[in-house]
Protein backbone atom coordinates (compact mmCIF):
# COMPACT_ATOMS: atom_id res chain seq x y z
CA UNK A 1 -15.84 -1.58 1.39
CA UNK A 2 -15.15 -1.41 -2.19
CA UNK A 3 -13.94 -4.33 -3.66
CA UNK A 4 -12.63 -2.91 -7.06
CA UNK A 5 -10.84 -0.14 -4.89
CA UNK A 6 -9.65 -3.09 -2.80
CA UNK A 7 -7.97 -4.81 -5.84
CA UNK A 8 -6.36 -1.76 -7.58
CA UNK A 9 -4.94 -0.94 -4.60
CA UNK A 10 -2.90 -4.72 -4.48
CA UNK A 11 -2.16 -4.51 -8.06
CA UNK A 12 -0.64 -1.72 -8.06
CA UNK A 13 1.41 -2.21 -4.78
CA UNK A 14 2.37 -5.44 -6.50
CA UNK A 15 3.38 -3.82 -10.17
CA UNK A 16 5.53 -1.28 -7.72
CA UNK A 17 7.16 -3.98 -6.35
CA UNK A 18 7.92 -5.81 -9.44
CA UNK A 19 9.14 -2.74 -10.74
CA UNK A 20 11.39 -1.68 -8.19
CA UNK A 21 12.22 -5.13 -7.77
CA UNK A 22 13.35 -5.04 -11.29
CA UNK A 23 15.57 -2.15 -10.60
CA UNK A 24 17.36 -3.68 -7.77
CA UNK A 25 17.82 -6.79 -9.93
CA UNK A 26 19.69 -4.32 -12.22
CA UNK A 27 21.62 -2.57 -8.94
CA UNK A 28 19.70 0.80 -9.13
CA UNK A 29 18.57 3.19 -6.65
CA UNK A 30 14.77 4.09 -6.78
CA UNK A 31 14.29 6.93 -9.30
CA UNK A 32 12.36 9.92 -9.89
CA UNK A 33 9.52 7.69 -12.07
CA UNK A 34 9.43 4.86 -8.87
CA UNK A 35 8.24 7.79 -6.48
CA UNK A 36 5.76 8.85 -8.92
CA UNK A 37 4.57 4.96 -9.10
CA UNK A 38 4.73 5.20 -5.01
CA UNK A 39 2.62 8.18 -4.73
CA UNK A 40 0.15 6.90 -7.46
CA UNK A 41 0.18 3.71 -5.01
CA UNK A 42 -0.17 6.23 -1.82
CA UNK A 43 -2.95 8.05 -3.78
CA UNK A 44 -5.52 4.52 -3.83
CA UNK A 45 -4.11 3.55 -0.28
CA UNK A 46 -5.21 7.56 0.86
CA UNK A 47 -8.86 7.22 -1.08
CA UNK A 48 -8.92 3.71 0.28
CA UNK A 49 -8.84 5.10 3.66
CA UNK A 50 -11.52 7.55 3.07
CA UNK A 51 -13.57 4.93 1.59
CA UNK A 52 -13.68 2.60 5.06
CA UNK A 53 -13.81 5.90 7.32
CA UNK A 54 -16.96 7.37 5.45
CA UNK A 55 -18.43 3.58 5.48
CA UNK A 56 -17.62 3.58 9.21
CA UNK A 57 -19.51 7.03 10.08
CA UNK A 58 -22.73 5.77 7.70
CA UNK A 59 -23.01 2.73 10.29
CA UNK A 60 -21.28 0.38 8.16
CA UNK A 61 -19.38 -2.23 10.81
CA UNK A 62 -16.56 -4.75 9.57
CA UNK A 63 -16.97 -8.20 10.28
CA UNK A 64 -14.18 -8.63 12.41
CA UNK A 65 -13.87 -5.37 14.27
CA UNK A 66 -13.89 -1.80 13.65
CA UNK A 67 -10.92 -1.10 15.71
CA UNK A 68 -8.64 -3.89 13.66
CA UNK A 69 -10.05 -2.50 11.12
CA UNK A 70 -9.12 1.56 11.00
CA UNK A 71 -5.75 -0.08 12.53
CA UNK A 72 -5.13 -2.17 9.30
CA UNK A 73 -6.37 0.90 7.13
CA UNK A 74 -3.77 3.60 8.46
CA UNK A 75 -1.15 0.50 8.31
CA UNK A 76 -2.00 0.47 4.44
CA UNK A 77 -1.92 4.38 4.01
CA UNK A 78 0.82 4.86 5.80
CA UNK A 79 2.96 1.39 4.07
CA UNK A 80 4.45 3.02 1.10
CA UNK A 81 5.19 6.39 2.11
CA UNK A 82 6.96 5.08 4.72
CA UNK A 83 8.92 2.74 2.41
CA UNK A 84 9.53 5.74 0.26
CA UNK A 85 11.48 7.94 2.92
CA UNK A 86 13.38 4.77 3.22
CA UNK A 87 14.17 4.53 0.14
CA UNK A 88 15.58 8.01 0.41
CA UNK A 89 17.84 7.79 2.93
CA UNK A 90 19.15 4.48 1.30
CA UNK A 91 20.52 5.79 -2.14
CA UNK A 92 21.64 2.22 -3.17
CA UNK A 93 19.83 -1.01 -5.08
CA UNK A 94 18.95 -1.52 -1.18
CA UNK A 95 16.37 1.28 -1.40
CA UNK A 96 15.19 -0.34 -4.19
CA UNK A 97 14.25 -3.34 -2.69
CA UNK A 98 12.79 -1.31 0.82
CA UNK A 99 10.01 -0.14 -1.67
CA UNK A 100 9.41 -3.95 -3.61
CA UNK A 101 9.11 -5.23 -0.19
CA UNK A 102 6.65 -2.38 1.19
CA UNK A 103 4.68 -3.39 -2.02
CA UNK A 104 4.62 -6.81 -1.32
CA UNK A 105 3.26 -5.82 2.10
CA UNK A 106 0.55 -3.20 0.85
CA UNK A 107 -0.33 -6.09 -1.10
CA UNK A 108 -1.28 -8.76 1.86
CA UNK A 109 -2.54 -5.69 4.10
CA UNK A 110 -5.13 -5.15 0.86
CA UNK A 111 -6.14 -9.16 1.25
CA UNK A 112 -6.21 -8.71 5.26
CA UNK A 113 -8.72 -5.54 4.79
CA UNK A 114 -10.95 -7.23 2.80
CA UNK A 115 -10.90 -10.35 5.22
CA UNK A 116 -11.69 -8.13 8.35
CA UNK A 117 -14.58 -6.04 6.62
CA UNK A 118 -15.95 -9.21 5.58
CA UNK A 119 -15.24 -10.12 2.32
């Protein structure tokens, strides 16, 4: 898998999450700019998945299973989005820090990825 693609991916989760976490330090609700952040953040975690899938069908294999694998790599994709409907329904600094956390956990799921394809 691609390392670089690998890293982005947990830097950005983790500037999300320092920036939302910021905002919920300051009691605000997520804003229109933190779901642009979220979807730039959904955007690697979506070409991320492509990535392994495409590595998968050339024969690729991941060190520790391809089944763990794909699991961990929807987990990723799907990690912020779901964070971000949260968010939504929670229109308080609480919603704020639903999206810092799912950053935080983008973040290890990027470190457990690269451990299971072998990195």
């Amino acid at each position: 898998m691609l390392d670089a693609l690998t890293v982005a991916t947990a830097v950005a989760a983790l500037a999300l999450a320092a920036w939302c976490g910021w905002a919920a330090f300051r009691d605000q609700p997520t804003k229109d700019w933190h779901f642009i952040g979220m979807a730039v953040v959904s955007l690697l975690a979506a070409v991320q998945l492509v990535v392994g899938i495409v590595q998968l069908a050339r024969g690729e294999k991941a060190e520790q299973g391809t089944t763990i694998f794909v699991a961990y790599l929807l987990g990723a994709f799907a990690c912020v989005p779901a964070v971000a409907f949260m968010s939504l329904a929670e229109r308080t600094r609480g919603g704020s820090v639903t999206v810092a956390a799912g950053g935080v956990v983008l973040a290890v799921l990027e470190v457990r990825l690269y451990d299971i394809w072998g990195g």
